[in-house]
C-alpha atoms as a PDB file:
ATOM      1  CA  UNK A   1      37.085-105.942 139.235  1.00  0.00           C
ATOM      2  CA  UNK A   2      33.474-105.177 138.269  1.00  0.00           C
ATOM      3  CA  UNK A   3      32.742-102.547 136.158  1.00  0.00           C
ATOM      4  CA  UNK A   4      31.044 -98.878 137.692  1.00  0.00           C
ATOM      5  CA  UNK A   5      27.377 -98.528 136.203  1.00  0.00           C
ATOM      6  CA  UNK A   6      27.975 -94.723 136.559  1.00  0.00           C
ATOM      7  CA  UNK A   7      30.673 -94.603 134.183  1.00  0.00           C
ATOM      8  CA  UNK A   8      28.756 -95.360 130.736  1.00  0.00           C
ATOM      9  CA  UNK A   9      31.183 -95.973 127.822  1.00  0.00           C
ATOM     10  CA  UNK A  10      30.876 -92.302 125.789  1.00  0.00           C
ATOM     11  CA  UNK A  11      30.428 -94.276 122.487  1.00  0.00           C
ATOM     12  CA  UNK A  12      27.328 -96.633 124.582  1.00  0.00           C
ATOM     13  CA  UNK A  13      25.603 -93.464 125.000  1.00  0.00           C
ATOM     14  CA  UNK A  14      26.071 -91.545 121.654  1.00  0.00           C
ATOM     15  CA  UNK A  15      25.121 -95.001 119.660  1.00  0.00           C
ATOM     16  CA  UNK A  16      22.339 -95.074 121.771  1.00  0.00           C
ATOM     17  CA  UNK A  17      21.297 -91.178 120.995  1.00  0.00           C
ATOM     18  CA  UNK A  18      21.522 -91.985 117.076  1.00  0.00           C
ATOM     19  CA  UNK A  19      19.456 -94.859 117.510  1.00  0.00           C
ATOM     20  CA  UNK A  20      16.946 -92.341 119.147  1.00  0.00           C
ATOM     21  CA  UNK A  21      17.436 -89.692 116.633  1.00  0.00           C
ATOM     22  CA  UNK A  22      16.908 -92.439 113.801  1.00  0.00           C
ATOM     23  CA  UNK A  23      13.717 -93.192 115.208  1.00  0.00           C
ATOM     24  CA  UNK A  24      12.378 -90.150 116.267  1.00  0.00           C
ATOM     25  CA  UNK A  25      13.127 -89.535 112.378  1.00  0.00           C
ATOM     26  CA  UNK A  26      11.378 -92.538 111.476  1.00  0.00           C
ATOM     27  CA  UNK A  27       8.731 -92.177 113.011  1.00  0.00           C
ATOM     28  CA  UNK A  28       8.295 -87.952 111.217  1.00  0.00           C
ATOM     29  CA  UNK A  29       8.257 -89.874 107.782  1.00  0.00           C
ATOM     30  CA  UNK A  30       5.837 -92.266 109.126  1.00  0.00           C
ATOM     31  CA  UNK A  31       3.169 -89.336 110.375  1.00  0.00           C
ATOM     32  CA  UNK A  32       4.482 -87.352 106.929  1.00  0.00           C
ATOM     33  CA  UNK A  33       3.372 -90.655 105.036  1.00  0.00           C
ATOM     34  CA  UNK A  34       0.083 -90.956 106.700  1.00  0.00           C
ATOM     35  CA  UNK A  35      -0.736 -87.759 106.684  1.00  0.00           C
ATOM     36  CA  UNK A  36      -0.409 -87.098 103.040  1.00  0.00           C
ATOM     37  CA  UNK A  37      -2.692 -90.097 102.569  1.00  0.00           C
ATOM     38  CA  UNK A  38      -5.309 -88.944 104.746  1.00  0.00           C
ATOM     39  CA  UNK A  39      -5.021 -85.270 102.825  1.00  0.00           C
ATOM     40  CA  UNK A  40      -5.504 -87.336  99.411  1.00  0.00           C
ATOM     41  CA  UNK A  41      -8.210 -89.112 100.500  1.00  0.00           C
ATOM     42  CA  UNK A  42     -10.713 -86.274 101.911  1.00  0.00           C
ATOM     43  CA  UNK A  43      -9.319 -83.952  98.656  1.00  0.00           C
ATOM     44  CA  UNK A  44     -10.846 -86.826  96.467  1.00  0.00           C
ATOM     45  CA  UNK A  45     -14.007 -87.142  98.734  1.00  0.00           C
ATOM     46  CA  UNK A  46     -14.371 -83.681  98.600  1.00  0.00           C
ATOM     47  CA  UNK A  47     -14.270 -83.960  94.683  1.00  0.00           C
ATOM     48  CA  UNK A  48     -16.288 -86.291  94.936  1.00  0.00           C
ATOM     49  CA  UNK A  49     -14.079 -88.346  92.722  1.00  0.00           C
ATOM     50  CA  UNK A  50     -14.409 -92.132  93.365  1.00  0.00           C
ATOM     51  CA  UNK A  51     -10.863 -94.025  94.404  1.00  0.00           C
ATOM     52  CA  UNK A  52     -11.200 -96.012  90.749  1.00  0.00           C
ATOM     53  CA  UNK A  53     -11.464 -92.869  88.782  1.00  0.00           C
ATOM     54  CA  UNK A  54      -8.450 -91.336  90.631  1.00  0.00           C
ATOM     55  CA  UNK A  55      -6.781 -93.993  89.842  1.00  0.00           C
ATOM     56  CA  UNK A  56      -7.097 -93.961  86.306  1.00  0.00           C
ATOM     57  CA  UNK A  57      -6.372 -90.266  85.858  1.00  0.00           C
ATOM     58  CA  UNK A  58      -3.495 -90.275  88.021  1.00  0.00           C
ATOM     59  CA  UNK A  59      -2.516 -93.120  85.931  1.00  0.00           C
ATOM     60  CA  UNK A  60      -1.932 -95.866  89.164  1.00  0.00           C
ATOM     61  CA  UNK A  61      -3.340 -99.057  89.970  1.00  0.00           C
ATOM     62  CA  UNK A  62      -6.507 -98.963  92.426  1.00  0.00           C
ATOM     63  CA  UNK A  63      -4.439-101.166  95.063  1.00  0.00           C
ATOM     64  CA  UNK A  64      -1.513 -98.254  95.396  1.00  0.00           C
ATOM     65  CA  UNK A  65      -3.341 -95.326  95.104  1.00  0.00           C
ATOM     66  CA  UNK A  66      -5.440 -97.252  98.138  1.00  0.00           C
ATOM     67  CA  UNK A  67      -2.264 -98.221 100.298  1.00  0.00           C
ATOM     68  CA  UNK A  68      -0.825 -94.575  99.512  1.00  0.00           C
ATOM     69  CA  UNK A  69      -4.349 -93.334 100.793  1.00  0.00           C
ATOM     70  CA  UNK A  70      -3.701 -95.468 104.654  1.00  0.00           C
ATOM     71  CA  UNK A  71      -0.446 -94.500 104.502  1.00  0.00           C
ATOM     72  CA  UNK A  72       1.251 -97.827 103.861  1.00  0.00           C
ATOM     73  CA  UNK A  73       3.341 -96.501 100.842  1.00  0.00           C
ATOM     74  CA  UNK A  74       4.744 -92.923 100.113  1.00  0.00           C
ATOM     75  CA  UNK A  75       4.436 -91.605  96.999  1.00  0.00           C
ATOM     76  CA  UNK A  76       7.387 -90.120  95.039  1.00  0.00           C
ATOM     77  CA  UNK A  77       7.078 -86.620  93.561  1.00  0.00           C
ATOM     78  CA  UNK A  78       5.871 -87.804  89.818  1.00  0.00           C
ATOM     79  CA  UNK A  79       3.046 -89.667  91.420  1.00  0.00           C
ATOM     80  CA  UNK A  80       1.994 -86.940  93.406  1.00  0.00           C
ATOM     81  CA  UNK A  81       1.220 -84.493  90.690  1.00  0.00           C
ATOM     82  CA  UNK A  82       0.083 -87.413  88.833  1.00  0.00           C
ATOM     83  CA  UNK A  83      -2.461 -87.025  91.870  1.00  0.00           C
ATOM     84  CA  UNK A  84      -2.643 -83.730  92.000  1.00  0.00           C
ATOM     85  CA  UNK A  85      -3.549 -82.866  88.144  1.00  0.00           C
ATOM     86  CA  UNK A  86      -6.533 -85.621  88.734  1.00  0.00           C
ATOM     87  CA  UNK A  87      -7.320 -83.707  91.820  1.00  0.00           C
ATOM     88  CA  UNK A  88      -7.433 -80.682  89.918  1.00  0.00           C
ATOM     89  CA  UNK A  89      -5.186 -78.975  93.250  1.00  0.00           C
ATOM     90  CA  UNK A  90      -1.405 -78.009  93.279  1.00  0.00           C
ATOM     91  CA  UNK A  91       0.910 -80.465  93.193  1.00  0.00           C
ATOM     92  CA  UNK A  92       2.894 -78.575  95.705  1.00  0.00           C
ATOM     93  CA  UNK A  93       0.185 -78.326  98.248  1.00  0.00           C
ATOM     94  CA  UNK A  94       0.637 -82.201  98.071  1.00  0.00           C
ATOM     95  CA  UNK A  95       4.555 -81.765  98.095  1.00  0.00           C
ATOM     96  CA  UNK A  96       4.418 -79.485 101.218  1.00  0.00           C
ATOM     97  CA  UNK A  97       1.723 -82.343 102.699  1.00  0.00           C
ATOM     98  CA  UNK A  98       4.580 -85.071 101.481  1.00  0.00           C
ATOM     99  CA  UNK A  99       7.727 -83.104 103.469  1.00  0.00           C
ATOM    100  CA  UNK A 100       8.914 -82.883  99.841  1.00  0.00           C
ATOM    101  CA  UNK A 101       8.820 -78.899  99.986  1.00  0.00           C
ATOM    102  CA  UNK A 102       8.681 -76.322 103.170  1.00  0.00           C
ATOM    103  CA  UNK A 103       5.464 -74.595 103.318  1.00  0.00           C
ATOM    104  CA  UNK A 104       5.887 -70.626 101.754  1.00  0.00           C
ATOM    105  CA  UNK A 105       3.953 -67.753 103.132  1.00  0.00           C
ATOM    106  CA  UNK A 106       1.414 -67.326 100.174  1.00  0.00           C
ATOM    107  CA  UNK A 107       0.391 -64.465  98.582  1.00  0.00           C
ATOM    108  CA  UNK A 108      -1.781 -62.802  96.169  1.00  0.00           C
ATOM    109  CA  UNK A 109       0.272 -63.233  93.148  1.00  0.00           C
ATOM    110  CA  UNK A 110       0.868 -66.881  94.987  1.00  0.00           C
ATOM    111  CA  UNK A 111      -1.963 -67.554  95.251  1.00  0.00           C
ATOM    112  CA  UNK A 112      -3.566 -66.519  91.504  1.00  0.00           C
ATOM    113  CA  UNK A 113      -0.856 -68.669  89.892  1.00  0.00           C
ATOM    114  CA  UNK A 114      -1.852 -71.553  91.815  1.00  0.00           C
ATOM    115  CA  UNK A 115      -5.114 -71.356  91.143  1.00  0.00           C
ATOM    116  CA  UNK A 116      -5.015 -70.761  87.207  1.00  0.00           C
ATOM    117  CA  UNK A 117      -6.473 -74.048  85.875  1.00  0.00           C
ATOM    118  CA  UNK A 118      -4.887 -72.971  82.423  1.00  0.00           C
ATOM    119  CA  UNK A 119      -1.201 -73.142  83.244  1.00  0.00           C
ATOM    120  CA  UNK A 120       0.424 -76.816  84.100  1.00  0.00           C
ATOM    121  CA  UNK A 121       2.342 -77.299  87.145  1.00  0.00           C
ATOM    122  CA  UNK A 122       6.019 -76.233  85.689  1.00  0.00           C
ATOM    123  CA  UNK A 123       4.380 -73.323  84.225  1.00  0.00           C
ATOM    124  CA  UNK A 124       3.205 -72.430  87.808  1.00  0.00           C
ATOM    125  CA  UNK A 125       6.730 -73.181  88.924  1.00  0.00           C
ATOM    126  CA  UNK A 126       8.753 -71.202  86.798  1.00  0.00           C
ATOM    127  CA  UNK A 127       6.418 -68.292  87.471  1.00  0.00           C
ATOM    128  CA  UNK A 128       6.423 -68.664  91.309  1.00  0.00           C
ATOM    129  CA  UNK A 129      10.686 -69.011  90.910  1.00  0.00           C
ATOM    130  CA  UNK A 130      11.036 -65.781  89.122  1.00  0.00           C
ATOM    131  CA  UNK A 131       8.547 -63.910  90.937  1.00  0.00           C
ATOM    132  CA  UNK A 132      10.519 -65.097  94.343  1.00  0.00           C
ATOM    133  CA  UNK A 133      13.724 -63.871  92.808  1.00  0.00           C
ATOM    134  CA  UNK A 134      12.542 -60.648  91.746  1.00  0.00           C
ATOM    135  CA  UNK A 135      11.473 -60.314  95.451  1.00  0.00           C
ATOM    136  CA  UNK A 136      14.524 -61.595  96.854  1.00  0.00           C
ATOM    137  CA  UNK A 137      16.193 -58.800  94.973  1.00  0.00           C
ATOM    138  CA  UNK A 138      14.487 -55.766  95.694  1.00  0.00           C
ATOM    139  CA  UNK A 139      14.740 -56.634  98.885  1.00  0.00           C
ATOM    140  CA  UNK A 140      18.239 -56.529  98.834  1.00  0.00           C
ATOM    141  CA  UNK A 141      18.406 -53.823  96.670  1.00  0.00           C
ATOM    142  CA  UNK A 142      16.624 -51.776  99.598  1.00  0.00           C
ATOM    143  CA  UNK A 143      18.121 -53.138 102.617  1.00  0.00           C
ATOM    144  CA  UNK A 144      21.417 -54.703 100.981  1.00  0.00           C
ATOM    145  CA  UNK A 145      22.540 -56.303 104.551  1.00  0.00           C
ATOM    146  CA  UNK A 146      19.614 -58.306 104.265  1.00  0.00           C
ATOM    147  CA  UNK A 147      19.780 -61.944 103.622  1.00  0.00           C
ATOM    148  CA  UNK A 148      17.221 -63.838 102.948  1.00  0.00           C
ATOM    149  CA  UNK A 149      16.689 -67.515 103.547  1.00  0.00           C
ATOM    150  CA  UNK A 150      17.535 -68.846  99.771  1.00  0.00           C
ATOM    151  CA  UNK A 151      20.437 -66.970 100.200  1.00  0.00           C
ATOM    152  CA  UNK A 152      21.865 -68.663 103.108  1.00  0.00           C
ATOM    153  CA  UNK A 153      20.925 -72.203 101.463  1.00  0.00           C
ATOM    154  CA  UNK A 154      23.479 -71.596  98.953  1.00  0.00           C
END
């Protein structure tokens, strides 16, 4: 008796819906990886910092920091503030860029602390953290059936 094309096996059509989800994924992390390479290539031109001196001050090889520049490798999170400190820019501009962090609304205080050329990047972090939780609770502290969006990560 041959089979009804109309009546798809369930599992046929949720495999197949994975398969599309795992690409469409694939291919985010693909436009992620070139675009952070594209962003670290016209912040060095506009430092006018040559691809060999990056290199060295990030503390990679030429060939990598070129293939991470066209997007053929992605960076981990050490290399890009490796980057970034050679750069002279945040390292979590280039970790928003990367998909590594979700963009923030900035701010004044935000954006002082990132700026200050005399504090490294963990000083910067600490500072943003604690400044974040200090807002996180006053605002509860003045609306206290407000919840913010850390607090529903946890």
């Amino acid at each position: 008796m041959p089979e009804d094309p109309k009546s798809e096996p369930k599992v046929d059509v949720a495999t197949e819906r994975v398969g599309q989800a795992v690409e469409h994924v694939g291919q985010a992390v693909g436009q992620a990886v070139d675009d952070i390479g594209s962003y670290i290539r016209s912040q060095r031109e506009t430092a006018q910092v040559s691809l060999r001196q990056l290199a060295r001050t990030a503390g990679v090889s030429n060939p990598y920091l070129s293939q991470i520049e066209r997007g053929l490798r992605k960076p981990s999170a050490e290399i890009l503030q490796q980057i970034a400190k050679g750069l002279r820019i945040s390292a979590e501009a280039l970790y928003v860029k990367a998909g590594i962090l979700e963009e923030r609304p900035l701010s004044v205080v935000t954006d002082a602390v990132l700026s200050d050329d005399t504090l490294t990047e963990r000083q910067k972090q600490v500072l943003l953290d604690i400044y974040q939780s200090f807002r996180r609770e006053n605002a509860q502290q003045a609306d206290p059936g407000v919840t913010t969006t850390h607090d529903k990560e946890k």
